[in-house]
N, C-alpha and C. Protein backbone atom coordinates (compact mmCIF):
# COMPACT_ATOMS: atom_id res chain seq x y z
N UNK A 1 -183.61 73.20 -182.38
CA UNK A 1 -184.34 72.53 -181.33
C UNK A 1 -183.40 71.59 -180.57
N UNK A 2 -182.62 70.86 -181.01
CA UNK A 2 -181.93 69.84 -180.48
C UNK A 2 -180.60 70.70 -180.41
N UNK A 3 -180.11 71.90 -180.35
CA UNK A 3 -179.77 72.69 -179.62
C UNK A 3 -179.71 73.38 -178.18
N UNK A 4 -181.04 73.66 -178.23
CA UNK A 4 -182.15 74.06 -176.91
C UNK A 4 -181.70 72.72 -175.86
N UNK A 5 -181.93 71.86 -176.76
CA UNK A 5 -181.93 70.46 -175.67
C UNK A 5 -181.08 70.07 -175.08
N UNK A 6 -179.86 70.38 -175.81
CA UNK A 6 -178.98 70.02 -175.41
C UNK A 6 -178.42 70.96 -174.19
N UNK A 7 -178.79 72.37 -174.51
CA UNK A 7 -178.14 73.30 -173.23
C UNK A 7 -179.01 73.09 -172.05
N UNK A 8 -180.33 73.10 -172.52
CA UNK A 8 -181.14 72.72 -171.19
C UNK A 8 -180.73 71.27 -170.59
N UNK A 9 -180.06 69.89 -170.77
CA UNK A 9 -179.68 68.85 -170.80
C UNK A 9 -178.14 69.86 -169.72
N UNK A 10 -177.46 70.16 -170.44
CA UNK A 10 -176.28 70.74 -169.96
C UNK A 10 -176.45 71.08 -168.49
N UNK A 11 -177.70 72.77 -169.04
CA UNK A 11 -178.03 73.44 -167.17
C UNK A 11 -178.23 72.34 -166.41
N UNK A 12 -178.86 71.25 -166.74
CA UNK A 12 -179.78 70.77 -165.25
C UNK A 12 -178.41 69.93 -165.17
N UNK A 13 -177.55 69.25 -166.10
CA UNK A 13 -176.74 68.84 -165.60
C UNK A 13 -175.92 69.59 -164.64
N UNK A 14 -175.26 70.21 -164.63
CA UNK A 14 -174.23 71.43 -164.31
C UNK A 14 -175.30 71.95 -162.73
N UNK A 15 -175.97 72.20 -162.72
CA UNK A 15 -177.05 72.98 -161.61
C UNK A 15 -177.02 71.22 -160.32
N UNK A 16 -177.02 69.84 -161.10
CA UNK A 16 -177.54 68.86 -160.29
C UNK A 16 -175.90 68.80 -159.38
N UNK A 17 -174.61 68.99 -160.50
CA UNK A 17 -173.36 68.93 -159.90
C UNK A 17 -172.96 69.71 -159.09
N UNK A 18 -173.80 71.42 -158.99
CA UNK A 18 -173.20 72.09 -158.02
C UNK A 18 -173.94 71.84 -156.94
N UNK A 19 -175.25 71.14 -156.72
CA UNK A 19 -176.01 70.76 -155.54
C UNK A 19 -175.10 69.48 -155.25
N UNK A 20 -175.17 68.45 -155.82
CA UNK A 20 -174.36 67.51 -155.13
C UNK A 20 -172.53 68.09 -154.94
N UNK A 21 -172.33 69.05 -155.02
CA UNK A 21 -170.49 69.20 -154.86
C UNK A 21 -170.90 70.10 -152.84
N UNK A 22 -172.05 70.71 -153.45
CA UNK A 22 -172.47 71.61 -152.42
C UNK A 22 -173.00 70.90 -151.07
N UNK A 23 -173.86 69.77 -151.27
CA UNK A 23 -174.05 68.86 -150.46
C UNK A 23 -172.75 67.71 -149.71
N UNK A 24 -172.20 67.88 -151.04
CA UNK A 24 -170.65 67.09 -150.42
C UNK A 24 -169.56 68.13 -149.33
N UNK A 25 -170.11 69.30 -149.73
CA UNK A 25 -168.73 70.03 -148.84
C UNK A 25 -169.73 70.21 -147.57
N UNK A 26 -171.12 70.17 -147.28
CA UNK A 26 -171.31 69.95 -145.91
C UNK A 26 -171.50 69.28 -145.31
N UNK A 27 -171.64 67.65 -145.93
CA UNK A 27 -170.79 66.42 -145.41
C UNK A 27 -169.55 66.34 -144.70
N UNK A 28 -168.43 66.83 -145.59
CA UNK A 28 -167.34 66.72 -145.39
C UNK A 28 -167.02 67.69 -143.91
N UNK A 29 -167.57 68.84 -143.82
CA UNK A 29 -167.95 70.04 -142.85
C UNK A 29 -168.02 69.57 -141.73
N UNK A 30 -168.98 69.08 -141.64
CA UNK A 30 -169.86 68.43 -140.32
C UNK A 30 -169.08 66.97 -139.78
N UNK A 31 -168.76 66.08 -140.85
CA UNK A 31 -167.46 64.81 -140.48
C UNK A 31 -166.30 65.51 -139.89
N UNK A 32 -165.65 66.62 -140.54
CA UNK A 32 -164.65 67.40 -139.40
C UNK A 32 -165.24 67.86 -138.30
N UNK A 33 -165.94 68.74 -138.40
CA UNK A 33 -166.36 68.82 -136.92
C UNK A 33 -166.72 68.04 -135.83
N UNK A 34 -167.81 66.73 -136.69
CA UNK A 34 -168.31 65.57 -135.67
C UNK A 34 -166.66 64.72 -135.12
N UNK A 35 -165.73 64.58 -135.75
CA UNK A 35 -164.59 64.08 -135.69
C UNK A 35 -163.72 64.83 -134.60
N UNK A 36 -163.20 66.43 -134.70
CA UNK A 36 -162.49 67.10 -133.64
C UNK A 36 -163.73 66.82 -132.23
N UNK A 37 -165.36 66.65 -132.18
CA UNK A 37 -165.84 66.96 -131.37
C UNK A 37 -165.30 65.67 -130.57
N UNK A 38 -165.67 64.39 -131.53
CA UNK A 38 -165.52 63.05 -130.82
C UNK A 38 -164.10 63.32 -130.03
N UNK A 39 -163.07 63.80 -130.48
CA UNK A 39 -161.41 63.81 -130.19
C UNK A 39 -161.35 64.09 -128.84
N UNK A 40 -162.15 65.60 -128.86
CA UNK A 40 -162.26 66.09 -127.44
C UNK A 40 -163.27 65.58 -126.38
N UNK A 41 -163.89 64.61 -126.62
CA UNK A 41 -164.66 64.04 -125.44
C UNK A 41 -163.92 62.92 -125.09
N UNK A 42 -163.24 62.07 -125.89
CA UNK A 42 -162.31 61.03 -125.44
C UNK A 42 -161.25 61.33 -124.75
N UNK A 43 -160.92 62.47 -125.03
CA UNK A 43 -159.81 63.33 -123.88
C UNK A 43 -159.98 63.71 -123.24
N UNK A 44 -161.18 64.38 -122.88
CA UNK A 44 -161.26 65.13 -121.29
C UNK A 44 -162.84 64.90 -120.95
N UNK A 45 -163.11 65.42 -120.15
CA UNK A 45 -164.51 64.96 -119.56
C UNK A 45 -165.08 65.46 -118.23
N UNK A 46 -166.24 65.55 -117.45
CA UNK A 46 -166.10 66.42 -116.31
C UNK A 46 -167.38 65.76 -116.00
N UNK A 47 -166.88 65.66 -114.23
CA UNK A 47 -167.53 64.70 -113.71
C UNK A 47 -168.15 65.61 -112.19
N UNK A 48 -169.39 65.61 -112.05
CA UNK A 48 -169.85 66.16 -111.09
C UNK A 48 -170.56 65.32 -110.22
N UNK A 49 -170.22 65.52 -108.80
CA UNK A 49 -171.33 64.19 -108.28
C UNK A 49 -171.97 65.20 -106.74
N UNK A 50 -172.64 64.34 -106.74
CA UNK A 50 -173.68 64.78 -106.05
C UNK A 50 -173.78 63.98 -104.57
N UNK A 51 -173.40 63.55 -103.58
CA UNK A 51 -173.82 62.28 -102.44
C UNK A 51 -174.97 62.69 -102.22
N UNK A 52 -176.14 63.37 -101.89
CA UNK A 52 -177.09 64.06 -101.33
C UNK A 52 -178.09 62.95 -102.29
N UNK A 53 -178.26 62.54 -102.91
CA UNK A 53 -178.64 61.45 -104.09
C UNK A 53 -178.43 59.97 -103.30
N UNK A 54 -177.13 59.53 -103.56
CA UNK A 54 -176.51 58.86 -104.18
C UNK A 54 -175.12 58.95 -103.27
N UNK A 55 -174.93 57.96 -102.37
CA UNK A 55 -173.31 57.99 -101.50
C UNK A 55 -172.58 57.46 -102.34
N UNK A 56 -172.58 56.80 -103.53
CA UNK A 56 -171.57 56.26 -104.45
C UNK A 56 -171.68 56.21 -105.91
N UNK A 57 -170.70 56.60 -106.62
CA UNK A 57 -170.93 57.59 -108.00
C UNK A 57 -169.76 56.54 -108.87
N UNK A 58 -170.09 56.31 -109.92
CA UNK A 58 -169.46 55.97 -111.35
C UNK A 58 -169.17 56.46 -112.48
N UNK A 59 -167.69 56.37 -112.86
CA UNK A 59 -167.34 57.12 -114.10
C UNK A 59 -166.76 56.24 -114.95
N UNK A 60 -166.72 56.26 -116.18
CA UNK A 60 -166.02 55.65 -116.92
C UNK A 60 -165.34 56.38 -118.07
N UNK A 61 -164.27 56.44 -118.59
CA UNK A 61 -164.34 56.79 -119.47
C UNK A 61 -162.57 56.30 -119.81
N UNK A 62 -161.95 56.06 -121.39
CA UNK A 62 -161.04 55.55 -122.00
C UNK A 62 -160.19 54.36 -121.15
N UNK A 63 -161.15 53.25 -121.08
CA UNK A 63 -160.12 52.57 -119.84
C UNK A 63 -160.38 52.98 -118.94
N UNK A 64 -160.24 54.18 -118.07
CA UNK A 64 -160.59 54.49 -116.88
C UNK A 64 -162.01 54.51 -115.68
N UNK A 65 -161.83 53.83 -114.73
CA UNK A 65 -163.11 53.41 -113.89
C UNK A 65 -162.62 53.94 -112.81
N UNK A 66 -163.80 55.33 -111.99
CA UNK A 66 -163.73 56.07 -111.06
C UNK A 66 -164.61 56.09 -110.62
N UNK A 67 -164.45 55.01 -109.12
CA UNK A 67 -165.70 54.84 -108.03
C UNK A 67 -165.58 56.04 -106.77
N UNK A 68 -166.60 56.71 -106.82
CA UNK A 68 -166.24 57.43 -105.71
C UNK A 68 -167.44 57.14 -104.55
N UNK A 69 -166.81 56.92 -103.19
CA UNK A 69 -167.71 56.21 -101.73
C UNK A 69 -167.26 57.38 -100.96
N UNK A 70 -169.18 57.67 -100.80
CA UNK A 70 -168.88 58.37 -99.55
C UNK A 70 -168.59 57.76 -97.98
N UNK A 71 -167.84 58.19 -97.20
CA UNK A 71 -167.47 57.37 -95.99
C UNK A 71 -167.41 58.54 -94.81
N UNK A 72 -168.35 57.92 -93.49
CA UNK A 72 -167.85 58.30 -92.59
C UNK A 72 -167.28 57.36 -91.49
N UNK A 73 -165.65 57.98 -91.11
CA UNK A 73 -164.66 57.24 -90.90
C UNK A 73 -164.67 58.11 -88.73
N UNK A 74 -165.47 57.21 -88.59
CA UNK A 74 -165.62 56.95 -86.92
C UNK A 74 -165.11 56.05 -86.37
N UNK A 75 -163.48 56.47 -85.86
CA UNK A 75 -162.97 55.40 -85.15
C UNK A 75 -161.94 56.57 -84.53
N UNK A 76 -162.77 56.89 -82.86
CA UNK A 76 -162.42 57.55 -81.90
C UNK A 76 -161.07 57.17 -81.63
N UNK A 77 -160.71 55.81 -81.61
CA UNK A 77 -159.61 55.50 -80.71
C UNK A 77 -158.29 56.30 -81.46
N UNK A 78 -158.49 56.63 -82.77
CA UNK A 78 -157.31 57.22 -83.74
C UNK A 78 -157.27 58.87 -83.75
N UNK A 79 -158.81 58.89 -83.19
CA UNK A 79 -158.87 60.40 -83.05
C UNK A 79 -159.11 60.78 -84.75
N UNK A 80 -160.48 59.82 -84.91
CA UNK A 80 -160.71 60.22 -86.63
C UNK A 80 -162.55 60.37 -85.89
N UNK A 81 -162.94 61.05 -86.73
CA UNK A 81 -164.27 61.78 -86.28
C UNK A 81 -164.55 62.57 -87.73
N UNK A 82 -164.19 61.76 -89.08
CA UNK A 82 -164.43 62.82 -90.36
C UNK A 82 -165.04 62.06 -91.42
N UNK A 83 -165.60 62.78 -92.32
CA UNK A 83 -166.09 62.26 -93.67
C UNK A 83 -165.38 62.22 -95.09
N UNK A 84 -165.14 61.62 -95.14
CA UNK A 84 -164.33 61.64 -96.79
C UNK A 84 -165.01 60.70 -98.04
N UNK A 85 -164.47 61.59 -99.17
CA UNK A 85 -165.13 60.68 -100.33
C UNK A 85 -163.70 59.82 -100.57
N UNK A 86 -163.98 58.68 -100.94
CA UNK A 86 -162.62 58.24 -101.20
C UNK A 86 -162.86 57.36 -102.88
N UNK A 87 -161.84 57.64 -103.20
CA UNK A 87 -161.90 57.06 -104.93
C UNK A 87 -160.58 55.92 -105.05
N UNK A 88 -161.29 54.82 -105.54
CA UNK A 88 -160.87 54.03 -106.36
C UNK A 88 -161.08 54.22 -107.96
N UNK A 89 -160.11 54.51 -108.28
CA UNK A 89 -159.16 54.63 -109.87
C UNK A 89 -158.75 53.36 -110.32
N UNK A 90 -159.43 52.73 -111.74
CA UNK A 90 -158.56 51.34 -112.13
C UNK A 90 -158.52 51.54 -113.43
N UNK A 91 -157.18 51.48 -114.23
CA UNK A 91 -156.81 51.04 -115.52
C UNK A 91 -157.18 50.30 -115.96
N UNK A 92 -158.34 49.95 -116.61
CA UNK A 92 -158.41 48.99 -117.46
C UNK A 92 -157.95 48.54 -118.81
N UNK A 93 -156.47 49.53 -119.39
CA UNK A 93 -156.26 48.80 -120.54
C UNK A 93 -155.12 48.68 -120.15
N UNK A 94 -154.67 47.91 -121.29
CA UNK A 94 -153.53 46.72 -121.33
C UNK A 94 -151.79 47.73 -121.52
N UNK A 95 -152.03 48.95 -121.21
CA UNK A 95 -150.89 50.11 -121.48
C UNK A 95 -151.12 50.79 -120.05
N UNK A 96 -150.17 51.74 -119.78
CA UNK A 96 -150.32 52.54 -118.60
C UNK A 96 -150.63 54.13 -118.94
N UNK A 97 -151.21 54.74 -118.45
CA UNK A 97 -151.98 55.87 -118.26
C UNK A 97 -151.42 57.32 -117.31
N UNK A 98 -151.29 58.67 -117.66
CA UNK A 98 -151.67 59.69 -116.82
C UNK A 98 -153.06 59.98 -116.56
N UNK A 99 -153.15 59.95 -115.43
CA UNK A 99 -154.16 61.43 -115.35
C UNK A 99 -154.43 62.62 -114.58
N UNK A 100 -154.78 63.64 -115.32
CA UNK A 100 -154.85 64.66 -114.74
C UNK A 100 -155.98 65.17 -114.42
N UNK A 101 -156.17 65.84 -113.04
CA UNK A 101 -157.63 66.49 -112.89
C UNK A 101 -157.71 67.88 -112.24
N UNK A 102 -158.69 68.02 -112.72
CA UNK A 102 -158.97 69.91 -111.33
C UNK A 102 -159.44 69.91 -110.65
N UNK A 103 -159.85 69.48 -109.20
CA UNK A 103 -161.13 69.61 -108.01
C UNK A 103 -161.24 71.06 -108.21
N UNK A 104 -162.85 70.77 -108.36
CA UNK A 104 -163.65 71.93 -107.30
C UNK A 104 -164.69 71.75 -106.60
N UNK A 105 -163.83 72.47 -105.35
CA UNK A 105 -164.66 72.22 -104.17
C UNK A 105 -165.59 73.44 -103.72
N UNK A 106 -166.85 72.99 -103.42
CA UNK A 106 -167.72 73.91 -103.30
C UNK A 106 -167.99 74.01 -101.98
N UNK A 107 -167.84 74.94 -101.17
CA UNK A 107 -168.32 74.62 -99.21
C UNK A 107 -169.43 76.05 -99.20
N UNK A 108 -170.47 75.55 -98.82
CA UNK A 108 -171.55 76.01 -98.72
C UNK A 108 -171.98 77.09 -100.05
N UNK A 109 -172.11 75.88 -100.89
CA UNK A 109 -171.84 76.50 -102.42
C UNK A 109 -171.01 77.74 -102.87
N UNK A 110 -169.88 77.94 -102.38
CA UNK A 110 -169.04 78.61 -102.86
C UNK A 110 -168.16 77.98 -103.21
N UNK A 111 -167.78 77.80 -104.97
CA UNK A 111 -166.36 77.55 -104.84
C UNK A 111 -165.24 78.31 -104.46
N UNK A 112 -164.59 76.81 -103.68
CA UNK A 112 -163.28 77.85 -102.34
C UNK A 112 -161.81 77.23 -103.49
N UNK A 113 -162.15 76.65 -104.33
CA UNK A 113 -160.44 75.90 -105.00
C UNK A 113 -160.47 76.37 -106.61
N UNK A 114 -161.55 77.21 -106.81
CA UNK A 114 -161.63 76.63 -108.38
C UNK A 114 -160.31 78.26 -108.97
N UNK A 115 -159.45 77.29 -110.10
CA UNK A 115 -158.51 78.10 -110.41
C UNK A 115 -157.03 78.09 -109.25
N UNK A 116 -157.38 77.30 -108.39
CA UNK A 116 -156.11 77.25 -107.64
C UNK A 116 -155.34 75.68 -108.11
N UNK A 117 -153.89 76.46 -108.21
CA UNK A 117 -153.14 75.12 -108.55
C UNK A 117 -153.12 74.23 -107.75
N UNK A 118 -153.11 74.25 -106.30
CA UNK A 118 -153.14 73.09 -105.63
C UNK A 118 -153.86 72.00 -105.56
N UNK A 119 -154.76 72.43 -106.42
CA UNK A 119 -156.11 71.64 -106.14
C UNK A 119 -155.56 70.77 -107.75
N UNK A 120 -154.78 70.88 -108.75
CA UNK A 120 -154.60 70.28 -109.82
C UNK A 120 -153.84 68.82 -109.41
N UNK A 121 -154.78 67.45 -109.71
CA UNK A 121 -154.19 66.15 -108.99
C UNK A 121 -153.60 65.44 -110.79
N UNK A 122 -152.60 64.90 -109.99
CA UNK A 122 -151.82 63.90 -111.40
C UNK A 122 -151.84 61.97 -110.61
N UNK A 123 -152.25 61.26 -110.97
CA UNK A 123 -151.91 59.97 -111.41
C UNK A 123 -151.34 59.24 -112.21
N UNK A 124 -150.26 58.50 -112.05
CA UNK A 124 -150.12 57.42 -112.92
C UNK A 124 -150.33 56.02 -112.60
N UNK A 125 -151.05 55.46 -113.71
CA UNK A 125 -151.48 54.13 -113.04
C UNK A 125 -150.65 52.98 -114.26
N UNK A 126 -150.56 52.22 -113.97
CA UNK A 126 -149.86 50.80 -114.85
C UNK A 126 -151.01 50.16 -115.54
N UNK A 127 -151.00 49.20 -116.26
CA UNK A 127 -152.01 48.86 -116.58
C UNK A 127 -152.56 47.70 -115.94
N UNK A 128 -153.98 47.54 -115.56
CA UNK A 128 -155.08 47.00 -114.87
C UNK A 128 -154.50 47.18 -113.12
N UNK A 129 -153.89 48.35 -113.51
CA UNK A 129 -153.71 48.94 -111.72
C UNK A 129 -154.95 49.48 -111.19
N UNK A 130 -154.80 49.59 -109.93
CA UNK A 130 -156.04 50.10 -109.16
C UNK A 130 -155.69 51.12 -108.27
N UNK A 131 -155.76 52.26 -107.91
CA UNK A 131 -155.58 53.08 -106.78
C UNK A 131 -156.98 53.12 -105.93
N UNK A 132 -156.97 52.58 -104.59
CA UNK A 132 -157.76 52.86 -103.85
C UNK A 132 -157.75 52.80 -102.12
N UNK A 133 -158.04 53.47 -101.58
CA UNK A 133 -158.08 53.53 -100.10
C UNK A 133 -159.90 53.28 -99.69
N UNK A 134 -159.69 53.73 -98.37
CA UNK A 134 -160.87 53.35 -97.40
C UNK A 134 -160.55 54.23 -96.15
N UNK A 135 -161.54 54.38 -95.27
CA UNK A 135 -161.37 54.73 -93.75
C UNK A 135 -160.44 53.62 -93.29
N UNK A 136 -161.51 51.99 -93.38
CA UNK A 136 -160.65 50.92 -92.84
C UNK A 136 -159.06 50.59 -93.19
N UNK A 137 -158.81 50.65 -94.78
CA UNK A 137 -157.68 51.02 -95.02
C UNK A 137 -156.96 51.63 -96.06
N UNK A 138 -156.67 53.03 -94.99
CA UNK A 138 -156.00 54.01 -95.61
C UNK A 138 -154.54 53.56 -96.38
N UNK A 139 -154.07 54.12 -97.36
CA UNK A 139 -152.55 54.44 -97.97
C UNK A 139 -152.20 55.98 -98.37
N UNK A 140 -151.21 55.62 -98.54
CA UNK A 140 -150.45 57.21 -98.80
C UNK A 140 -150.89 57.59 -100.24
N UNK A 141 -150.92 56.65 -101.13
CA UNK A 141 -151.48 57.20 -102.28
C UNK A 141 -153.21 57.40 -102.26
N UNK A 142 -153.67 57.18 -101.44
CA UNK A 142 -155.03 57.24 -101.77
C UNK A 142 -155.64 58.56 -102.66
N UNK A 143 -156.27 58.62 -103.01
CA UNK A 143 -157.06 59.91 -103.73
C UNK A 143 -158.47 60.33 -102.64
N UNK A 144 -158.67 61.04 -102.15
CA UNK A 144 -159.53 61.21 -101.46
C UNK A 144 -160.01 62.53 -100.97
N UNK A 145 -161.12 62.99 -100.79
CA UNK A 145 -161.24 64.60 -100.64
C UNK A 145 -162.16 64.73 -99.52
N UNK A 146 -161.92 65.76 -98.58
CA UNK A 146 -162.69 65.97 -97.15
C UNK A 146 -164.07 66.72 -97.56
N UNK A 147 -165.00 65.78 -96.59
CA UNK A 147 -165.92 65.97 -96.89
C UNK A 147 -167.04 66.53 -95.54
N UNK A 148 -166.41 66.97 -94.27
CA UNK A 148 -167.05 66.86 -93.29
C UNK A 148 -166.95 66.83 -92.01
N UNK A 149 -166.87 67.43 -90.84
CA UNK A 149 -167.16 66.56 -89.68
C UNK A 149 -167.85 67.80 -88.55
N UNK A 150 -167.88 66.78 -87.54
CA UNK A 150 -168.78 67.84 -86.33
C UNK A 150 -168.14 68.85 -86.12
N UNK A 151 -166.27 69.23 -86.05
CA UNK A 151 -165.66 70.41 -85.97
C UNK A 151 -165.54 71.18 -86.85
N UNK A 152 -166.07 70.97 -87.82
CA UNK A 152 -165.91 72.17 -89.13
C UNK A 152 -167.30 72.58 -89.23
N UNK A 153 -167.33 74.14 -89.49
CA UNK A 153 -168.52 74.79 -89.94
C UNK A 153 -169.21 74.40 -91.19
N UNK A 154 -167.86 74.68 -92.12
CA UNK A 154 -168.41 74.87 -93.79
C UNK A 154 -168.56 72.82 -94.14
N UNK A 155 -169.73 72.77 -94.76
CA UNK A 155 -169.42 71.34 -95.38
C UNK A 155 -169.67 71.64 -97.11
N UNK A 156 -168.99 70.14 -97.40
CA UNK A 156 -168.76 70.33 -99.14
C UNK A 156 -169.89 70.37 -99.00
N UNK A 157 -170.61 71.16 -100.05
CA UNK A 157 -171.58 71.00 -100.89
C UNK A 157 -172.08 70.47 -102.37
N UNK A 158 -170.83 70.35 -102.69
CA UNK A 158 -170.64 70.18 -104.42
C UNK A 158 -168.86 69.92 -104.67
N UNK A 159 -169.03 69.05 -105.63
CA UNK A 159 -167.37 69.05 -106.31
C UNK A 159 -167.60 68.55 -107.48
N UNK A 160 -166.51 69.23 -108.18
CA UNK A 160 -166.54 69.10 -110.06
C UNK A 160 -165.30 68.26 -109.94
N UNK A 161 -164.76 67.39 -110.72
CA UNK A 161 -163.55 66.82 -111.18
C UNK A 161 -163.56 67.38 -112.81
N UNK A 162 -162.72 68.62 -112.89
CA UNK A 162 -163.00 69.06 -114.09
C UNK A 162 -161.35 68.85 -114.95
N UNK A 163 -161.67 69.17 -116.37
CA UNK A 163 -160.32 68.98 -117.35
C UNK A 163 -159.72 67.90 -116.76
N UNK A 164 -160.23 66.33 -116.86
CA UNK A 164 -159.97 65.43 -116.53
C UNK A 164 -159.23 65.19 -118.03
N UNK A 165 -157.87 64.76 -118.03
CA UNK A 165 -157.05 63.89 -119.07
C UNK A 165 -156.68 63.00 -119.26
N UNK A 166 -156.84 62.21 -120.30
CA UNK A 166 -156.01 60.98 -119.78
C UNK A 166 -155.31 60.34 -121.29
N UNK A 167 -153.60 59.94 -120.90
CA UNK A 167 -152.89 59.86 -121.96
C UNK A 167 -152.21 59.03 -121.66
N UNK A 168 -151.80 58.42 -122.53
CA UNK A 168 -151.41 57.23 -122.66
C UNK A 168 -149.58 57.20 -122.24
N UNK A 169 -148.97 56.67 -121.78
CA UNK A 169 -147.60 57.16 -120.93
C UNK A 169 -146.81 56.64 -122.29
């Protein structure tokens, strides 16, 4: 009898260890996975905006703050008559930064860029740098994408800022 007891004592032991070893390896499972998933959202990210909403859009992500304003930039005397989104980019950490992005541009919902290299933009910013322009005032670095005017047929309809990266220099 105290034989019996002891093996039955044994099974449930032995049966409780392979449920908890079994419960531990899909812990461990799911912490790798939840872990590579977190990896890859802190690295890249994809940002779609819409003006038809909303003329001014916010992104954030690792340090990085991406305002994008829609603008129409009417000032005849320059012979400007166009619409542009224009983005201010600011570093907010205390190191300096790449980044890399993909436009796609959609003109009368077709994308016309997606898969073309030209359209692949690089930044480097310093830290608590800012990249930004305006209609009122433009720079050579500005970041900015056409969005419009009375002489063009096709207007954007849509743009992705896709496989956005950002690494630390």
């Amino acid at each position: 009898m105290l034989n019996s007891h002891i093996n039955c004592t044994f099974e449930t032991l032995y049966m409780t260890m392979k449920t908890f070893a079994f419960f531990l390896f899909l812990f461990c499972t799911k912490l790798l996975i939840f872990s590579q998933s977190s990896n890859d959202i802190q690295n890249s990210f994809t940002a779609s905006l819409n003006f038809h909403a909303n003329p001014s859009q916010i992104y954030e992500q690792n340090g990085i703050r991406m305002v994008a304003n829609l603008e129409k930039c009417d000032n005849p005397s320059i012979g400007m008559l166009k619409d542009y989104i224009y983005f201010n980019i600011k570093n907010t950490n205390s190191f300096a930064v790449n980044i890399t992005l993909e436009e796609q541009l959609y003109f009368n919902n077709l994308c016309k860029t997606c898969g073309d290299q030209e359209y692949l933009k690089t930044f480097s910013l310093k830290p608590n740098e800012t990249l930004s322009s305006s209609c009122v005032e433009p720079t050579s670095k500005a970041y900015k994408i056409f969005y419009g005017s009375p002489w063009v047929s096709e207007t954007l309809t849509k743009f992705s800022l896709v496989n956005i990266n950002i690494e630390r220099q």
